[in-house]
PDB file of N, CA and C in Angstrom:
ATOM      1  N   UNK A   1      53.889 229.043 -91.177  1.00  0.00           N
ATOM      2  CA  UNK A   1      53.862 229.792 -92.415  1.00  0.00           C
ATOM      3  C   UNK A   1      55.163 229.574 -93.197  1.00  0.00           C
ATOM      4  N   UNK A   2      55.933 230.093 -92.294  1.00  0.00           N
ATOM      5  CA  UNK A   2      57.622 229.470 -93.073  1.00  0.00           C
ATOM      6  C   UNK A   2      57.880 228.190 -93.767  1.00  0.00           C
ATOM      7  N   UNK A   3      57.401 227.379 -93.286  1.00  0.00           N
ATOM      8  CA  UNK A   3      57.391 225.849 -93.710  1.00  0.00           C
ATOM      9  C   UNK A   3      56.793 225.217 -94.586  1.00  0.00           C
ATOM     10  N   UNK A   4      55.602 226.298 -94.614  1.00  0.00           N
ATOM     11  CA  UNK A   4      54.854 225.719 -95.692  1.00  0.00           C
ATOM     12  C   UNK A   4      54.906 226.813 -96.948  1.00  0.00           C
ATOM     13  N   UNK A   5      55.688 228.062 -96.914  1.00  0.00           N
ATOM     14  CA  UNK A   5      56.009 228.298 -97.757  1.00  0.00           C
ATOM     15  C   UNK A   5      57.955 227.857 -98.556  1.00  0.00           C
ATOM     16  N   UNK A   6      58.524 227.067 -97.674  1.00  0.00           N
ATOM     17  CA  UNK A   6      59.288 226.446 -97.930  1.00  0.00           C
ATOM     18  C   UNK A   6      58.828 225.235 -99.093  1.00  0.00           C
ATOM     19  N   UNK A   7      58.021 224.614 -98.448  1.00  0.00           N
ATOM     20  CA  UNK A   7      57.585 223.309 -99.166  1.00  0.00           C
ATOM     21  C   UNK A   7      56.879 224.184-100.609  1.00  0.00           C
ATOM     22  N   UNK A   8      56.383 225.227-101.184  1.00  0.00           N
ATOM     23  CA  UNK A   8      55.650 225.874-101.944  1.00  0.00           C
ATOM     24  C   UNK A   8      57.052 226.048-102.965  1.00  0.00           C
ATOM     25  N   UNK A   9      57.890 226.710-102.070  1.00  0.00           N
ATOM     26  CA  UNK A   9      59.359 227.056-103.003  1.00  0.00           C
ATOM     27  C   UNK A   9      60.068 226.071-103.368  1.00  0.00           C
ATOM     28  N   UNK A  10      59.939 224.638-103.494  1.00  0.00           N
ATOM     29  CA  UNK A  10      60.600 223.315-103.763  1.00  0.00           C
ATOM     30  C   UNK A  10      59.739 222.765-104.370  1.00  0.00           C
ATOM     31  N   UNK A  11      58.363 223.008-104.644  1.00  0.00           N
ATOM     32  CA  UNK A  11      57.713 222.903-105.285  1.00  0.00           C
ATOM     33  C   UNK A  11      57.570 223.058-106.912  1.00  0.00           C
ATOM     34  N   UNK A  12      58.101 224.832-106.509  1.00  0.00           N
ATOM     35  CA  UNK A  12      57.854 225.634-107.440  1.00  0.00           C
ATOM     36  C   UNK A  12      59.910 225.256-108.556  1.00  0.00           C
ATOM     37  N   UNK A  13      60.353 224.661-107.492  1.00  0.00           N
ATOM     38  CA  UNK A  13      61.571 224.718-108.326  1.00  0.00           C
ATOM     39  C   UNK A  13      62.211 223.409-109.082  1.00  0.00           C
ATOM     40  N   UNK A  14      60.981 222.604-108.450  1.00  0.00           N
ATOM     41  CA  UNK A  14      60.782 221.407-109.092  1.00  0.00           C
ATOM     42  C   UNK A  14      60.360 221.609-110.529  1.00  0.00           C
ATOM     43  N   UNK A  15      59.105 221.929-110.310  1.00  0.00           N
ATOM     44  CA  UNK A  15      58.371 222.448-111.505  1.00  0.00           C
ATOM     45  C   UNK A  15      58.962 222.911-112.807  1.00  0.00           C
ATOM     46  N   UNK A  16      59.743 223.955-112.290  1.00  0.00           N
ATOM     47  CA  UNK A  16      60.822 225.185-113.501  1.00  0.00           C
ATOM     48  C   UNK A  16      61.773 224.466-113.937  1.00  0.00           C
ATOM     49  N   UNK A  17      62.462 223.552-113.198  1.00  0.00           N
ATOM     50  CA  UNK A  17      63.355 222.441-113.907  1.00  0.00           C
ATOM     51  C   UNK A  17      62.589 221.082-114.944  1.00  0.00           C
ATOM     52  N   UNK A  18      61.920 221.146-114.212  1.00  0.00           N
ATOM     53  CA  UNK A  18      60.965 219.763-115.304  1.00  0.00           C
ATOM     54  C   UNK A  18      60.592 220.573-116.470  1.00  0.00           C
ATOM     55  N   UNK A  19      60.131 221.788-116.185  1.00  0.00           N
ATOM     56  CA  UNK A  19      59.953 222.591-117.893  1.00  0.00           C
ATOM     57  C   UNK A  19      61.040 223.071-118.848  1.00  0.00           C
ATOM     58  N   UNK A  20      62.151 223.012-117.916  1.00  0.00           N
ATOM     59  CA  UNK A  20      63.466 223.674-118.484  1.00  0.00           C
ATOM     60  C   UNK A  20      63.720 222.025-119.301  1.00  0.00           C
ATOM     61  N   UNK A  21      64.231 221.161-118.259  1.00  0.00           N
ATOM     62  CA  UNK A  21      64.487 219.605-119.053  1.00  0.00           C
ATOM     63  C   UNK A  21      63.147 219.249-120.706  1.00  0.00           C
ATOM     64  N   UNK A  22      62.097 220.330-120.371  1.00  0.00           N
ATOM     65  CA  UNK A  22      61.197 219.493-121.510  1.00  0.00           C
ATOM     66  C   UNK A  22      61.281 220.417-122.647  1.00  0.00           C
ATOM     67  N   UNK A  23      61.789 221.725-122.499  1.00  0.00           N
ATOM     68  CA  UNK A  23      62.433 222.498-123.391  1.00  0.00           C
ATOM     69  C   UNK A  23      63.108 223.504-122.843  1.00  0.00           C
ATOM     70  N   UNK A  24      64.414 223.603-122.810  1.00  0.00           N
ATOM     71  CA  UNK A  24      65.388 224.725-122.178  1.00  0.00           C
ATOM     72  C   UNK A  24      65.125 225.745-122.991  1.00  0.00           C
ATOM     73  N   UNK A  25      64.532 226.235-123.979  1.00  0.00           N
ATOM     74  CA  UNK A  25      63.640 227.467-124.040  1.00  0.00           C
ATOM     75  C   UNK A  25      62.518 228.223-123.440  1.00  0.00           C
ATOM     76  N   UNK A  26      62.050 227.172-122.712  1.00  0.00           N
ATOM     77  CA  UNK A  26      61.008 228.315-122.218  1.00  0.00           C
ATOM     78  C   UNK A  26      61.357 228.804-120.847  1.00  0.00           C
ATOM     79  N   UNK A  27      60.684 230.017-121.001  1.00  0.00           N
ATOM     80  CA  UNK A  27      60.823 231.019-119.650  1.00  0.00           C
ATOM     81  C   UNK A  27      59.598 231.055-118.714  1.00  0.00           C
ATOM     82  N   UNK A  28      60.350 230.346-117.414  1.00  0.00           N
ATOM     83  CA  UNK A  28      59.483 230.348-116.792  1.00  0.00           C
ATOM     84  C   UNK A  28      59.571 231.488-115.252  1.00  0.00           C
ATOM     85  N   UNK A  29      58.916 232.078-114.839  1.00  0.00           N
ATOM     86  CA  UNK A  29      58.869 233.087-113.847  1.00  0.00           C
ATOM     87  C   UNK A  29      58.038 232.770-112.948  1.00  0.00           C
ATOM     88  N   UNK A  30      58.095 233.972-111.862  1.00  0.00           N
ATOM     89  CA  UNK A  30      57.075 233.383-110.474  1.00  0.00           C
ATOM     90  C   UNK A  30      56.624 235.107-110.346  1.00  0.00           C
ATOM     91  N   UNK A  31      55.309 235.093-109.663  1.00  0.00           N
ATOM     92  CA  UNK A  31      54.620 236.379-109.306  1.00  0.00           C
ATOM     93  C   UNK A  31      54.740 236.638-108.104  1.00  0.00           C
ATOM     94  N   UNK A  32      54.740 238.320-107.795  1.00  0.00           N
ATOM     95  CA  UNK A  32      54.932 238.627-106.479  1.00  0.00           C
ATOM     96  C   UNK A  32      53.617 239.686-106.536  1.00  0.00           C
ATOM     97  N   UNK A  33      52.926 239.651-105.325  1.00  0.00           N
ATOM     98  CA  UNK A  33      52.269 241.147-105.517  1.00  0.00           C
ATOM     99  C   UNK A  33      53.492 241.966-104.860  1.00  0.00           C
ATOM    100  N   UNK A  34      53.002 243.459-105.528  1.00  0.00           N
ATOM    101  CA  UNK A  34      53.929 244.539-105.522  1.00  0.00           C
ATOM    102  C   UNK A  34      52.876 245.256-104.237  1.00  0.00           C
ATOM    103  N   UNK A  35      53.365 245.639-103.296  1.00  0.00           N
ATOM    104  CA  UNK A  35      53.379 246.487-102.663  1.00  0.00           C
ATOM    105  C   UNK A  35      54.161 247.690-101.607  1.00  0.00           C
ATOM    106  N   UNK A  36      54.550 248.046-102.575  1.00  0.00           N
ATOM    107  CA  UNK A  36      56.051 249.526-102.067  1.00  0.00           C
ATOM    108  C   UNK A  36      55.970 249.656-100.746  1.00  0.00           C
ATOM    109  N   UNK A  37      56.707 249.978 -99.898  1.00  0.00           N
ATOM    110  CA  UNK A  37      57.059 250.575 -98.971  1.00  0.00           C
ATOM    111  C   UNK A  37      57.803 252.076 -98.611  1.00  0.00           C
ATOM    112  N   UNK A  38      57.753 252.834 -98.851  1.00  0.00           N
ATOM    113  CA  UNK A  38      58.337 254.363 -98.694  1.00  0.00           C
ATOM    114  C   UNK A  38      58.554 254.123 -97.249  1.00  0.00           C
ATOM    115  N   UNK A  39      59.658 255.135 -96.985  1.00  0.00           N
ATOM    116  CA  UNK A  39      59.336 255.928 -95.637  1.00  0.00           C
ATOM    117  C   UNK A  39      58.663 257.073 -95.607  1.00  0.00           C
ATOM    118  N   UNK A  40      58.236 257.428 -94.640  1.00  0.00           N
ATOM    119  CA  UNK A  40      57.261 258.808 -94.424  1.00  0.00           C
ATOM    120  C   UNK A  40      58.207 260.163 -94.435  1.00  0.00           C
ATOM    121  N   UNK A  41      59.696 260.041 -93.820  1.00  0.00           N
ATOM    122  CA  UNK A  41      60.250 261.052 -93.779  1.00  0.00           C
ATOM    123  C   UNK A  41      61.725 260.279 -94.069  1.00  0.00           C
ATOM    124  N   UNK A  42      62.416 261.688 -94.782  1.00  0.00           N
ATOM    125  CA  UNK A  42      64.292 261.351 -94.801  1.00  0.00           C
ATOM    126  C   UNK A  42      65.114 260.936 -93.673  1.00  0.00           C
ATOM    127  N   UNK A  43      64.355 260.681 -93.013  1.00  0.00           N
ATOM    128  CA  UNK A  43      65.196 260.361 -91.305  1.00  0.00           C
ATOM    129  C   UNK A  43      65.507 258.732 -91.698  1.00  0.00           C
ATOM    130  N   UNK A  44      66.678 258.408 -90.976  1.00  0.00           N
ATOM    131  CA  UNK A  44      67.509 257.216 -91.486  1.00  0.00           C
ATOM    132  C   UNK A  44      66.949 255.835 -91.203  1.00  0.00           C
ATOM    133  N   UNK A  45      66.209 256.356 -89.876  1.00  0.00           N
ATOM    134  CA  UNK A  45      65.098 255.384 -89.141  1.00  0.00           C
ATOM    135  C   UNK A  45      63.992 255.004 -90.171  1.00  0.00           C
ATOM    136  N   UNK A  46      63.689 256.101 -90.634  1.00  0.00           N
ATOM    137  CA  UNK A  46      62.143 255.734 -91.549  1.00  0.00           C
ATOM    138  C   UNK A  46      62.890 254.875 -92.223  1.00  0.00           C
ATOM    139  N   UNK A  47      63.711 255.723 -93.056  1.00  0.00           N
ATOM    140  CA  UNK A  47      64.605 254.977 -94.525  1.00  0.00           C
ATOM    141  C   UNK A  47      65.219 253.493 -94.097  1.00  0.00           C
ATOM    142  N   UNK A  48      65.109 253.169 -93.170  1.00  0.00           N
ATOM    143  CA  UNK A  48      65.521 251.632 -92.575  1.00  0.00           C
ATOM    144  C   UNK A  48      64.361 250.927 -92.650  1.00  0.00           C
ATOM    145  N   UNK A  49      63.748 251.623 -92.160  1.00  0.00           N
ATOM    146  CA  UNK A  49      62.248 250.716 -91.349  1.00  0.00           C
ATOM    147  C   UNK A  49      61.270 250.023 -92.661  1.00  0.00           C
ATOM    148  N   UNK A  50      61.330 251.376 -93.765  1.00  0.00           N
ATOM    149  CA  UNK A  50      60.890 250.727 -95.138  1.00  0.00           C
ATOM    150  C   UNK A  50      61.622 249.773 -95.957  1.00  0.00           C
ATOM    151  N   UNK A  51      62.747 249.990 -95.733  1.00  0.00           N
ATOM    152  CA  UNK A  51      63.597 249.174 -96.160  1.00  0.00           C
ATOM    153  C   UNK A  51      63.619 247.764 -95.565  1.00  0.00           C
ATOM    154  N   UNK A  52      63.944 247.704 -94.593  1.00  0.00           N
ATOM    155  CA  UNK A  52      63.858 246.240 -94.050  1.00  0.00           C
ATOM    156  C   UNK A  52      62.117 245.633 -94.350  1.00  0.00           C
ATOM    157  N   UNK A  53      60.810 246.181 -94.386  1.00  0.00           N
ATOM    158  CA  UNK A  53      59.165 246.205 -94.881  1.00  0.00           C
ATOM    159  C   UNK A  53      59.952 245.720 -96.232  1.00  0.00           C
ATOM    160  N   UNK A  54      60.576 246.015 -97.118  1.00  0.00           N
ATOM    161  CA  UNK A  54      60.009 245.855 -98.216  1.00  0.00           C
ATOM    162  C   UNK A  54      61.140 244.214 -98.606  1.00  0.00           C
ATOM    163  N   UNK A  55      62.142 244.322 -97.940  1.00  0.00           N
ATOM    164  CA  UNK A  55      62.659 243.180 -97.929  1.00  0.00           C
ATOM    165  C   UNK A  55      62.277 241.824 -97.098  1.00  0.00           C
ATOM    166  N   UNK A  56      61.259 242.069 -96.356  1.00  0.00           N
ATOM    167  CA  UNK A  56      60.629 240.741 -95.862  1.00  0.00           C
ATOM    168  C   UNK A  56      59.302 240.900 -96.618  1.00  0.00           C
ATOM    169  N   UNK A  57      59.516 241.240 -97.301  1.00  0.00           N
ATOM    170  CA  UNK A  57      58.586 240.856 -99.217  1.00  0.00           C
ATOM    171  C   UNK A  57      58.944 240.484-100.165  1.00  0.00           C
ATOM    172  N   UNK A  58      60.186 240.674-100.046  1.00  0.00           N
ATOM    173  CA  UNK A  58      60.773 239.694-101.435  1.00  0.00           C
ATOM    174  C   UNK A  58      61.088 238.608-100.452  1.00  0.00           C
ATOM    175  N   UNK A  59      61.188 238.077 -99.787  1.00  0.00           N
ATOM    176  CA  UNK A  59      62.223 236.938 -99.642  1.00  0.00           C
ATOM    177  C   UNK A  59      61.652 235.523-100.532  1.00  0.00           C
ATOM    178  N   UNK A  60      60.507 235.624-100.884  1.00  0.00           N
ATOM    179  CA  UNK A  60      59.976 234.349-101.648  1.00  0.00           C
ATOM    180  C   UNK A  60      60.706 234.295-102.927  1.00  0.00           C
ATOM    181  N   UNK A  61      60.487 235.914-103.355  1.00  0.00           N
ATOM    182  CA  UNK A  61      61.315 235.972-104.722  1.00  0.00           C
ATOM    183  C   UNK A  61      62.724 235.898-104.740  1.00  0.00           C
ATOM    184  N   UNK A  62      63.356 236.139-103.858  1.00  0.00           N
ATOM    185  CA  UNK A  62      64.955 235.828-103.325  1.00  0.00           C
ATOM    186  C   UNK A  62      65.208 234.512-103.802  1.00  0.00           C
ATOM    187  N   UNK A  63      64.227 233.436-103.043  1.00  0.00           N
ATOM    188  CA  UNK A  63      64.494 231.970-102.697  1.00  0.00           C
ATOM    189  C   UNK A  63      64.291 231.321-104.596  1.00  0.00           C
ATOM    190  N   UNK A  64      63.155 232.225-105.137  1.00  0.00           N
ATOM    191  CA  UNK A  64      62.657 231.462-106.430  1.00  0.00           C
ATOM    192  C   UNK A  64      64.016 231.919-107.473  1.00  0.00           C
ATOM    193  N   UNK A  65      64.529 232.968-107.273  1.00  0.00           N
ATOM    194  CA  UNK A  65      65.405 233.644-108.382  1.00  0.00           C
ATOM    195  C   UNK A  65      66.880 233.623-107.670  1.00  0.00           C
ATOM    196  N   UNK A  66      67.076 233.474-106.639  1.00  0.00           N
ATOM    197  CA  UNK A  66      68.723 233.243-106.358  1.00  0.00           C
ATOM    198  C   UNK A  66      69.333 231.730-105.766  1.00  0.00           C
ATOM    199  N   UNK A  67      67.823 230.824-105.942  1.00  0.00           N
ATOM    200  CA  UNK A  67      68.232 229.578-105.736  1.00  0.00           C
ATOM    201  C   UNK A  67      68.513 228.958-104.199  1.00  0.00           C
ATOM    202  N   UNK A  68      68.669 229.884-102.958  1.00  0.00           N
ATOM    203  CA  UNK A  68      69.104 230.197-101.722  1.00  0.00           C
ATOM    204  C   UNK A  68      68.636 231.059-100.641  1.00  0.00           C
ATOM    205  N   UNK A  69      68.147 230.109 -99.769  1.00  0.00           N
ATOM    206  CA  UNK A  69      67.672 231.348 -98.662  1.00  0.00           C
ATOM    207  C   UNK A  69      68.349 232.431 -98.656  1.00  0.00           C
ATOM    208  N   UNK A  70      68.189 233.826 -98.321  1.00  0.00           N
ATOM    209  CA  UNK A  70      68.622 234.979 -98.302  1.00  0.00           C
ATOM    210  C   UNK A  70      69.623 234.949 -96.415  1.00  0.00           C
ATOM    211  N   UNK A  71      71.051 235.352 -96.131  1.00  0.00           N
ATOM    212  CA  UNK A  71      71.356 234.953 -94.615  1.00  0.00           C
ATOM    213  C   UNK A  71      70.597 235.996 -93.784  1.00  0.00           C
ATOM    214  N   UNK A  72      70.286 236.798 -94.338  1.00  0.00           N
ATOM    215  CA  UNK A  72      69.132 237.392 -92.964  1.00  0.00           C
ATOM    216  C   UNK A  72      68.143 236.878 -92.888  1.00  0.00           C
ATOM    217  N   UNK A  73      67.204 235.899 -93.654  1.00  0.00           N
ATOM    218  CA  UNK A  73      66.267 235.058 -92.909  1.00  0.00           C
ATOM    219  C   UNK A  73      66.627 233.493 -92.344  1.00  0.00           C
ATOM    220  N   UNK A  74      67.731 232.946 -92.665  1.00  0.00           N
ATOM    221  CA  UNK A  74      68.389 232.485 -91.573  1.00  0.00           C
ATOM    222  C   UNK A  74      68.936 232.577 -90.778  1.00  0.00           C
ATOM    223  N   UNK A  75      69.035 234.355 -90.331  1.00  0.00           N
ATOM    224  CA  UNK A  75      69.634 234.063 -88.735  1.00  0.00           C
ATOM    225  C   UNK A  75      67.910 234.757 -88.351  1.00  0.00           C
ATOM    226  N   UNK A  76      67.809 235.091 -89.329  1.00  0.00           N
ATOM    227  CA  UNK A  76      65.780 235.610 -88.704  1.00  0.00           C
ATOM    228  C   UNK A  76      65.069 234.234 -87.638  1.00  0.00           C
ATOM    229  N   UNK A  77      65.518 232.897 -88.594  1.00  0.00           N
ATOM    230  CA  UNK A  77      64.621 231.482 -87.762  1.00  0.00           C
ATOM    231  C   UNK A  77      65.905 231.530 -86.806  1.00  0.00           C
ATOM    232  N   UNK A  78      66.891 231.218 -87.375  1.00  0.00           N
ATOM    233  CA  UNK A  78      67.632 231.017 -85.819  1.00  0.00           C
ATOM    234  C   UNK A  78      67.262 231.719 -84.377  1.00  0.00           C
ATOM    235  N   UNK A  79      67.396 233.447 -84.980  1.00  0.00           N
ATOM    236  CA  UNK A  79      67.044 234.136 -83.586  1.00  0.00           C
ATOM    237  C   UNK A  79      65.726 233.575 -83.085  1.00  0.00           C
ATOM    238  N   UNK A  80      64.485 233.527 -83.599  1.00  0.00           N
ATOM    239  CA  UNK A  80      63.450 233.072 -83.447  1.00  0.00           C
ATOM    240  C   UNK A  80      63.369 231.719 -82.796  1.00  0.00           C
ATOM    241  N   UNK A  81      64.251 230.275 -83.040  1.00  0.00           N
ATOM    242  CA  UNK A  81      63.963 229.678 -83.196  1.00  0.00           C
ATOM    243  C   UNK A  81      63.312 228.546 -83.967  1.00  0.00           C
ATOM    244  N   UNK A  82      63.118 229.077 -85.059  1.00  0.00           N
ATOM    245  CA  UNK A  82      62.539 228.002 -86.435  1.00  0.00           C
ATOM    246  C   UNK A  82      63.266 227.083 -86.116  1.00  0.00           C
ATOM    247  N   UNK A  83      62.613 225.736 -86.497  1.00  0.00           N
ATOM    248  CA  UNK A  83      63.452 224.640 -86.320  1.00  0.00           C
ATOM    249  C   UNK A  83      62.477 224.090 -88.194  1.00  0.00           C
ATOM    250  N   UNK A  84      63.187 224.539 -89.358  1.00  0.00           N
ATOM    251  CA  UNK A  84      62.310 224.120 -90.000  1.00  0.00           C
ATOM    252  C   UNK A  84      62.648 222.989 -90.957  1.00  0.00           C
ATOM    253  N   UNK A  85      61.840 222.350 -91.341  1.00  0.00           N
ATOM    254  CA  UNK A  85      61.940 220.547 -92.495  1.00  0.00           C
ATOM    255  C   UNK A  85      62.815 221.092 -93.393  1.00  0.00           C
ATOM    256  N   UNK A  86      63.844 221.438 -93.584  1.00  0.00           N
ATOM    257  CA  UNK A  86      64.773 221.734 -94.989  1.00  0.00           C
ATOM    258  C   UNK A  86      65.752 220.932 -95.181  1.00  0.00           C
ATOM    259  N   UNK A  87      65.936 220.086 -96.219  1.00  0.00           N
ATOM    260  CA  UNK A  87      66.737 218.922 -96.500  1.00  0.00           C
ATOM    261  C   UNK A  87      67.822 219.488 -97.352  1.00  0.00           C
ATOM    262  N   UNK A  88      69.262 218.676 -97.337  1.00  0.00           N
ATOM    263  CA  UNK A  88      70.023 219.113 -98.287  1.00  0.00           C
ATOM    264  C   UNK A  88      69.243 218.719 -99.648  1.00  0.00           C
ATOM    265  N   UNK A  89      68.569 217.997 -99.838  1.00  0.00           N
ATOM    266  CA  UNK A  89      68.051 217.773-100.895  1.00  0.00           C
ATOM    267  C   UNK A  89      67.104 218.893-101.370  1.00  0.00           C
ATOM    268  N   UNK A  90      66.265 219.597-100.412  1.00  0.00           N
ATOM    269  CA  UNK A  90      65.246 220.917-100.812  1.00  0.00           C
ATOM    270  C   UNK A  90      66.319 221.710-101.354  1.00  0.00           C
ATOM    271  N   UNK A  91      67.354 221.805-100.624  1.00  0.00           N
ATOM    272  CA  UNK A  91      68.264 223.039-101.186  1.00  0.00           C
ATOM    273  C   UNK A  91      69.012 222.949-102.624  1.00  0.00           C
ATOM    274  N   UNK A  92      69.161 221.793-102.658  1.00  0.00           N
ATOM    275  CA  UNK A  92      70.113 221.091-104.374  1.00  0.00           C
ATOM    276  C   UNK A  92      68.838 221.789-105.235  1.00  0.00           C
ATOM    277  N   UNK A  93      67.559 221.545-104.576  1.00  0.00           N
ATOM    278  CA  UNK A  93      66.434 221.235-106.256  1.00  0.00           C
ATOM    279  C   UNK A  93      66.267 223.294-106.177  1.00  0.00           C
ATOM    280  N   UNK A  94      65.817 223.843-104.725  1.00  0.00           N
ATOM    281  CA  UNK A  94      66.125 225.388-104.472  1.00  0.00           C
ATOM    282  C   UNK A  94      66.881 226.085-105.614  1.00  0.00           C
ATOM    283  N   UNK A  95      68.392 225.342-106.097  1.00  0.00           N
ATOM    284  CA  UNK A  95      69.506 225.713-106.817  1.00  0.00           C
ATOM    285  C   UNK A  95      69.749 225.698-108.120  1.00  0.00           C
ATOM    286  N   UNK A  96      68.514 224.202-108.396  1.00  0.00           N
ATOM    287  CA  UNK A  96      68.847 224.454-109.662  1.00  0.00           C
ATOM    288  C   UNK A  96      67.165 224.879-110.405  1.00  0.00           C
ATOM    289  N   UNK A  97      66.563 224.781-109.531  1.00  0.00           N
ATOM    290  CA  UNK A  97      64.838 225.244-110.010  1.00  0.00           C
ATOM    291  C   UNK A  97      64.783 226.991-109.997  1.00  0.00           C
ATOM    292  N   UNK A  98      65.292 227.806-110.460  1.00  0.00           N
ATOM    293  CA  UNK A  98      65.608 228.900-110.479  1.00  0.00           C
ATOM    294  C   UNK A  98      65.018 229.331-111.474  1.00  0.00           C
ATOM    295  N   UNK A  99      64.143 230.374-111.516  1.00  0.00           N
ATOM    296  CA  UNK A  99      63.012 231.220-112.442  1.00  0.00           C
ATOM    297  C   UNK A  99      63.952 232.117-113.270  1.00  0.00           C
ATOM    298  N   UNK A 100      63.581 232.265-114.450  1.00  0.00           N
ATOM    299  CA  UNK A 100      63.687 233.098-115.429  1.00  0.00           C
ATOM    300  C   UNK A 100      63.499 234.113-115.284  1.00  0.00           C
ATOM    301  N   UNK A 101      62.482 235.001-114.625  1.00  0.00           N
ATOM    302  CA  UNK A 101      61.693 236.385-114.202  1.00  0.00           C
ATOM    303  C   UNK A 101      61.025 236.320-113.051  1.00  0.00           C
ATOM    304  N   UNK A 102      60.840 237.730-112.876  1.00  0.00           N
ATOM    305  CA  UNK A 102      59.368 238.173-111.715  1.00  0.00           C
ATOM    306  C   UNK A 102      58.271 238.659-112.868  1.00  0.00           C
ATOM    307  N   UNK A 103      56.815 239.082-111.916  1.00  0.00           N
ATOM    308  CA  UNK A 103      55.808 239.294-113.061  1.00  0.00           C
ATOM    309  C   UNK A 103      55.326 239.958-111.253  1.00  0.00           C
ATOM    310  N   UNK A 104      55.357 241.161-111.436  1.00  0.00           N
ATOM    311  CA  UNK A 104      55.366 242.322-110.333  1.00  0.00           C
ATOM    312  C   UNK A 104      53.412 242.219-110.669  1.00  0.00           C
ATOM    313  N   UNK A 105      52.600 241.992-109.305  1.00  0.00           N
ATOM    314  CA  UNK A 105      51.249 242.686-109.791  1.00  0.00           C
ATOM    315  C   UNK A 105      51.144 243.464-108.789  1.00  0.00           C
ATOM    316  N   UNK A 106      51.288 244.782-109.278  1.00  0.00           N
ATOM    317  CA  UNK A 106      51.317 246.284-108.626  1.00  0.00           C
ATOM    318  C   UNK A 106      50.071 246.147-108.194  1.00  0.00           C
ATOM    319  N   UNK A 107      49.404 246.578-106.593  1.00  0.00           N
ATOM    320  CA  UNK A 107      48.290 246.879-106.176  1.00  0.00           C
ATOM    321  C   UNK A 107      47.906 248.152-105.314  1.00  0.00           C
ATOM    322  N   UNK A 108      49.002 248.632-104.246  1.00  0.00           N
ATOM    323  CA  UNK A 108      49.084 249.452-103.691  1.00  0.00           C
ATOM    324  C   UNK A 108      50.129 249.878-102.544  1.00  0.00           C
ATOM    325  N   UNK A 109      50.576 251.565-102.534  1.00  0.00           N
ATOM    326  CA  UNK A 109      51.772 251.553-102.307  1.00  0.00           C
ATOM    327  C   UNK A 109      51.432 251.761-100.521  1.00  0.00           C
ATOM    328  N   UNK A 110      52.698 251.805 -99.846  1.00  0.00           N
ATOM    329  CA  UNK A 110      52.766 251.914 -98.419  1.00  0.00           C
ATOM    330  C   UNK A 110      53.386 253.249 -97.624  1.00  0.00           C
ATOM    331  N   UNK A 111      53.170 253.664 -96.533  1.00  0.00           N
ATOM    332  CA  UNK A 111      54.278 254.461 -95.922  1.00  0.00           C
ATOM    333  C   UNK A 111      54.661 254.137 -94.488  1.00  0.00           C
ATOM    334  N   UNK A 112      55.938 254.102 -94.293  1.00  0.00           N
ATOM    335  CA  UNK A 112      56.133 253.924 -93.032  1.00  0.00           C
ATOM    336  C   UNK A 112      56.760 254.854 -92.129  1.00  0.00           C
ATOM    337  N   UNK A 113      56.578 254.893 -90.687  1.00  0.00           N
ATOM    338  CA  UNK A 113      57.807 255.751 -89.905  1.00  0.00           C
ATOM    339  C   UNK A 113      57.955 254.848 -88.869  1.00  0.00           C
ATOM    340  N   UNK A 114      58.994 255.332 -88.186  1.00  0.00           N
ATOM    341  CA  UNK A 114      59.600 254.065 -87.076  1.00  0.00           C
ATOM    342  C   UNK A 114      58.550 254.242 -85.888  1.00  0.00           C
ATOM    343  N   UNK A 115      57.574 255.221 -85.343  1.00  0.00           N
ATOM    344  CA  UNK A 115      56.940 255.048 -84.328  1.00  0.00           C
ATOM    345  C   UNK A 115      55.314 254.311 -84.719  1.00  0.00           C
ATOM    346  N   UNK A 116      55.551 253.938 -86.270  1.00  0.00           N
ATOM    347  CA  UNK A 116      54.319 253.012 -86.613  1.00  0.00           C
ATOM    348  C   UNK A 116      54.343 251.418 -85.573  1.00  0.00           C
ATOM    349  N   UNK A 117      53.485 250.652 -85.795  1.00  0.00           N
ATOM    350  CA  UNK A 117      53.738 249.276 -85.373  1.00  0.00           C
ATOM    351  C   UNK A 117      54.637 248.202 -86.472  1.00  0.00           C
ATOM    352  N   UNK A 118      55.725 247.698 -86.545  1.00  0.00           N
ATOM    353  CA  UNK A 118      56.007 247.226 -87.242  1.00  0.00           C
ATOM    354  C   UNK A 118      55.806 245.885 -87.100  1.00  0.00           C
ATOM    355  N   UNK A 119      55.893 245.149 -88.264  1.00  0.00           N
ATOM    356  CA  UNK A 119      55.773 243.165 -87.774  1.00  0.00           C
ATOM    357  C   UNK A 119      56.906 242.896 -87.960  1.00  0.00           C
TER     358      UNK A 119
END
């Protein structure tokens, strides 16, 4: 999954530069679906647990709008093990293929507490 949404994000930043080079006016953005994460209660645990949920949801939008893997999902493959295809070259085009906007499509919100199952 990682890998091939790697190859999707070098794709996509290919793309935003070839439109930027064919007119550096236009704005180009990438879509995320929106789906919130709350915690269920003020306990610091919940308030973590949603928190970290809602940040392994952006990380696509991280990679499209800050040009750079985010370092908690590189020590995420490290701990894991990822061994994934990323070239200094994916990362140059990563850097400069960088989106203009997000375009949020809100669908439905979440709740979490720490004795849920988390992924």
């Amino acid at each position: 999954m990682y890998q091939a949404a790697h190859y999707e994000t070098v794709a996509s930043a290919l793309v935003v530069k070839m439109g930027h080079e064919i007119n550096p006016e236009f704005k180009i953005g990438c879509m995320m679906a929106m789906g919130p994460t709350y915690p269920a209660t003020p306990v610091p645990q919940d308030v973590m647990k949603a928190e970290r949920t809602m940040q392994a949801g952006y990380w696509l939008a991280d990679i499209q709008c800050k040009g750079k893997y985010p370092n908690w999902l590189k020590r995420y493959f490290e701990r894991h093990h990822f061994a994934l295809d990323i070239t200094e070259a994916d990362l140059n085009i990563l850097a400069v293929g960088t989106v203009d906007y997000i375009g949020f499509s809100y669908y439905a919100s979440h709740v979490t507490k720490t004795d849920d199952y988390c992924c």
